[in-house]
C-alpha atoms as a PDB file:
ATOM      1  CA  UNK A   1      88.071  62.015 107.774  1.00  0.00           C
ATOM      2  CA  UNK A   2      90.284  65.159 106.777  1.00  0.00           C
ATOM      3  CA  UNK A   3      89.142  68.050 107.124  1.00  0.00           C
ATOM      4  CA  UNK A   4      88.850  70.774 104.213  1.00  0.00           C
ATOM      5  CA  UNK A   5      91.454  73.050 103.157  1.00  0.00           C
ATOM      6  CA  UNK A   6      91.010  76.620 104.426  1.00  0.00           C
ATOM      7  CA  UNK A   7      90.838  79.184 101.265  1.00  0.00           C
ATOM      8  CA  UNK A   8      94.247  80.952 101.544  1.00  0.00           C
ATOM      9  CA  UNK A   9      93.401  83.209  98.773  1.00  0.00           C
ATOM     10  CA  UNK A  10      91.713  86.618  99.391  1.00  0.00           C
ATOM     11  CA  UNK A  11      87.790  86.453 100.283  1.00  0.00           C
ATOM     12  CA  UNK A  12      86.712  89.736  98.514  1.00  0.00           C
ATOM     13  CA  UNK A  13      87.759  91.962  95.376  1.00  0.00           C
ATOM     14  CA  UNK A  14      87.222  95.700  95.160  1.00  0.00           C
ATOM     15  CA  UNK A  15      87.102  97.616  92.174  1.00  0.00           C
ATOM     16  CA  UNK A  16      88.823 101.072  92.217  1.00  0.00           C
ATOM     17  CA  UNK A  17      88.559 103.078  89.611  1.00  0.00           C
ATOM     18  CA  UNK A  18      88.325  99.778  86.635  1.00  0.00           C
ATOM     19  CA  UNK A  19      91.570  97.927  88.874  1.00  0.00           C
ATOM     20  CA  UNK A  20      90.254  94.271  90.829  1.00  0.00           C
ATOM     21  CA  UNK A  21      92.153  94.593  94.141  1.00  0.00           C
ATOM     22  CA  UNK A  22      91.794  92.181  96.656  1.00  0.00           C
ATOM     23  CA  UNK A  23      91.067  92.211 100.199  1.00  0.00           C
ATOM     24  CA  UNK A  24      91.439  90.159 102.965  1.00  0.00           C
ATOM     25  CA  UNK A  25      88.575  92.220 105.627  1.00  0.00           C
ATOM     26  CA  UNK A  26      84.885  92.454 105.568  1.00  0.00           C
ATOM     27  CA  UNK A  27      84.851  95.820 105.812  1.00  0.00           C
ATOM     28  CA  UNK A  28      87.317  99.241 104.474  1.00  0.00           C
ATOM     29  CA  UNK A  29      87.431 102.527 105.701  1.00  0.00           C
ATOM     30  CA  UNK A  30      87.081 105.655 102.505  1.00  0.00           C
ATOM     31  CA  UNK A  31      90.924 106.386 104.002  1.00  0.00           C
ATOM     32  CA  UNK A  32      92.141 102.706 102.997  1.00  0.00           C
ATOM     33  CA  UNK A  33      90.145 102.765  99.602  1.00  0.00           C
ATOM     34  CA  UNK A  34      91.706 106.504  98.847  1.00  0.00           C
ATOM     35  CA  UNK A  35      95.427 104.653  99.273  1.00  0.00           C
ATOM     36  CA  UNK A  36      94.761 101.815  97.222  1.00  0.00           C
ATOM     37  CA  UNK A  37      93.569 104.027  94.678  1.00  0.00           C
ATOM     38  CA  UNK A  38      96.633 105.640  94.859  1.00  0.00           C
ATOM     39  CA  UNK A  39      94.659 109.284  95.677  1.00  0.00           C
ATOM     40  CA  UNK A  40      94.646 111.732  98.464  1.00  0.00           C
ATOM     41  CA  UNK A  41      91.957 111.241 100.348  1.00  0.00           C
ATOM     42  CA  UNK A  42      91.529 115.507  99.866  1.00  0.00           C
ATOM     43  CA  UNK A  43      90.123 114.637  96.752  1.00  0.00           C
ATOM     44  CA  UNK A  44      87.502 112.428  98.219  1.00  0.00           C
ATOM     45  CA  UNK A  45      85.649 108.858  97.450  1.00  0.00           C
ATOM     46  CA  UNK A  46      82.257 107.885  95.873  1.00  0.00           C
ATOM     47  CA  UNK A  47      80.716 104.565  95.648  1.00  0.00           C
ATOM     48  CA  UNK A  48      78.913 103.605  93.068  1.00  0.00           C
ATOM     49  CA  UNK A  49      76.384 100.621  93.345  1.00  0.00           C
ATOM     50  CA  UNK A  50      75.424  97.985  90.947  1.00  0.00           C
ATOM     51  CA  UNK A  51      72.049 100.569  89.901  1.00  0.00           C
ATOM     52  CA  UNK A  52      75.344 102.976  89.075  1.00  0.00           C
ATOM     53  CA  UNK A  53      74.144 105.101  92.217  1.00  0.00           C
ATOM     54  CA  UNK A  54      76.509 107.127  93.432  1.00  0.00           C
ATOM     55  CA  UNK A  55      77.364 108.523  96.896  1.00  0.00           C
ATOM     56  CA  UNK A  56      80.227 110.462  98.505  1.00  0.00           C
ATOM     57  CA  UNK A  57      81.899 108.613 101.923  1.00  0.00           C
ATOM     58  CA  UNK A  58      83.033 110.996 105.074  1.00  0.00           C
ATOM     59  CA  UNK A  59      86.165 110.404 105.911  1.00  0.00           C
ATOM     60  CA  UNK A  60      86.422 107.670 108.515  1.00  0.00           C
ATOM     61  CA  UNK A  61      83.375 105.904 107.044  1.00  0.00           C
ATOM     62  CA  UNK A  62      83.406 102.155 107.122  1.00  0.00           C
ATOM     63  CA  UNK A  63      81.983 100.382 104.296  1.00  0.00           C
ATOM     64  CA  UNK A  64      81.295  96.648 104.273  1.00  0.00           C
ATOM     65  CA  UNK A  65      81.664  94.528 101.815  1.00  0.00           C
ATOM     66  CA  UNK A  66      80.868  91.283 100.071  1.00  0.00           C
ATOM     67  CA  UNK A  67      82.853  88.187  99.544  1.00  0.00           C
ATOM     68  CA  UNK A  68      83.794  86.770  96.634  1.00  0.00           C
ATOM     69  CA  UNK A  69      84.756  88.522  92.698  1.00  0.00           C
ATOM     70  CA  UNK A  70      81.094  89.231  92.005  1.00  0.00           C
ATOM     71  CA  UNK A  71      80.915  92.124  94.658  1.00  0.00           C
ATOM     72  CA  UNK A  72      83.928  93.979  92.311  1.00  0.00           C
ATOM     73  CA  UNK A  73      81.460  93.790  89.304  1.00  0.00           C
ATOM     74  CA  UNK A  74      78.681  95.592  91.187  1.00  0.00           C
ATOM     75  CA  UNK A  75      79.853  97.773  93.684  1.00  0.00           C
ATOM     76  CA  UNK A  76      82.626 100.498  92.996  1.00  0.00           C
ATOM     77  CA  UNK A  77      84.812 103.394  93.967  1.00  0.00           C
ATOM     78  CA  UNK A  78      86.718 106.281  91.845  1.00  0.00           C
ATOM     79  CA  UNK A  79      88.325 109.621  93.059  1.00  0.00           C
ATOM     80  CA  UNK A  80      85.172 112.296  93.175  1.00  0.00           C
END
């Protein structure tokens, strides 16, 4: 019996700022989401959550996230 293919494609999709990026870990520091943004991190990170909550990281802060392209629709970041 063969076994399945593993998924070679990215497990999880972040949304920065309106741009789907994907990522291959279950979890990204406010440092890594400030340099795919494209932003110094000086000029900080907020998350926003699917109720449009939003909340300033610390620098350093891990945040983990959820597999798959629905996460990206509910869960975001911008420069705050």
């Amino acid at each position: 019996m063969a076994k399945p293919e593993k998924n070679l494609g990215p497990n999880y999709f972040l949304d920065i700022e309106g741009t789907v990026v994907p990522w291959e870990e279950p979890t990204i520091t406010t440092e890594q989401i400030a340099e795919l943004g494209g932003w110094d991190l000086s000029q900080g990170v907020i998350e926003i959550d699917a109720d449009n909550n939003e909340r300033t990281l610390s620098p350093g802060e891990v945040v983990e996230i959820k597999p798959g392209r629905g996460f990206s629709k509910k869960h975001k970041w911008k420069r705050g």
